[in-house]
Protein backbone atom coordinates (compact mmCIF):
# COMPACT_ATOMS: atom_id res chain seq x y z
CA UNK A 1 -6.58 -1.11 -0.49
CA UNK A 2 -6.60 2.35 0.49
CA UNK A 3 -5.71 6.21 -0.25
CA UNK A 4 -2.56 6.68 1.23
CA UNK A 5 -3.81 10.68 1.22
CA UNK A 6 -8.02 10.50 2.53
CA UNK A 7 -7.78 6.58 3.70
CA UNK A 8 -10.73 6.45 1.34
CA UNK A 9 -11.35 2.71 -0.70
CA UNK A 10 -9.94 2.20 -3.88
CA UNK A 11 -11.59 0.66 -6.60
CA UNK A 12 -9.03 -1.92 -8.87
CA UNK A 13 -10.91 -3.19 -12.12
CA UNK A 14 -10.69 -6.76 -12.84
CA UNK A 15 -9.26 -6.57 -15.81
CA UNK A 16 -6.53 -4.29 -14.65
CA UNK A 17 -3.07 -4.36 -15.43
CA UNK A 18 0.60 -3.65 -13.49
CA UNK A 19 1.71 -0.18 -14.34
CA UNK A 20 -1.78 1.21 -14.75
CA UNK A 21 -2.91 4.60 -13.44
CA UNK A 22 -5.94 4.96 -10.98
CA UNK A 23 -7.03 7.49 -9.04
CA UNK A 24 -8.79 8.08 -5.41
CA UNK A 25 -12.51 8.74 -6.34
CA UNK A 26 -12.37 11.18 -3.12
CA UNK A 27 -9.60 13.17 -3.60
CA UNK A 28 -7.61 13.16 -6.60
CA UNK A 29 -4.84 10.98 -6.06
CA UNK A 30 -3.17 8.88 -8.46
CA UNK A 31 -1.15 5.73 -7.78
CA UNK A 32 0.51 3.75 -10.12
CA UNK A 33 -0.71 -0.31 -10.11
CA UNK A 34 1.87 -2.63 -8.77
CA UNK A 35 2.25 -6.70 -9.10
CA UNK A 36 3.78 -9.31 -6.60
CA UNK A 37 4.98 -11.61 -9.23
CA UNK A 38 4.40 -14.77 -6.59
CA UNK A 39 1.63 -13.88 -4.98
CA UNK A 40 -0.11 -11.69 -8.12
CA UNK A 41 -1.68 -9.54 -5.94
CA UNK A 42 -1.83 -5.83 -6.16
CA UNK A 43 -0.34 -2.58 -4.81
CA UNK A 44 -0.14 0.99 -4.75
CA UNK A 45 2.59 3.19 -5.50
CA UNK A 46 2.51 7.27 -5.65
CA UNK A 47 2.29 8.05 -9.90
CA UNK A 48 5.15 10.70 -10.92
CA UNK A 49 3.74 12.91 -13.04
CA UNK A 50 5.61 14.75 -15.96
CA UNK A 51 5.24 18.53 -15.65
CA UNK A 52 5.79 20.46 -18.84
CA UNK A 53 9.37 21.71 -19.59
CA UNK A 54 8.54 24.86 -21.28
CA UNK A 55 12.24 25.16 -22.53
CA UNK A 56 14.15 25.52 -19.69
């Protein structure tokens, strides 16, 4: 699969697991893993990131 950002290749490790975080070794990105339940395969979603409250 691809960077939905560069289109550069993204590297899944084989001992990865469904709601893990990787990120595009090009530019930064970072996409949250994904599981087909029939099919087991993966895919990519955005991650949300938490920005700091600060009190507000």
């Amino acid at each position: 699969m691809n960077c939905t950002e560069c289109d550069a290749g993204l590297s899944v490790p084989t001992d990865a697991m469904k709601g893990e975080i990787i990120s595009c070794k090009d530019c930064g990105t970072s996409y949250e893993l994904m599981r087909d339940e029939g099919s087991g395969q993966f895919s990519i979603r955005p991650a949300e990131l938490e920005e700091e409250d600060w009190g507000e």
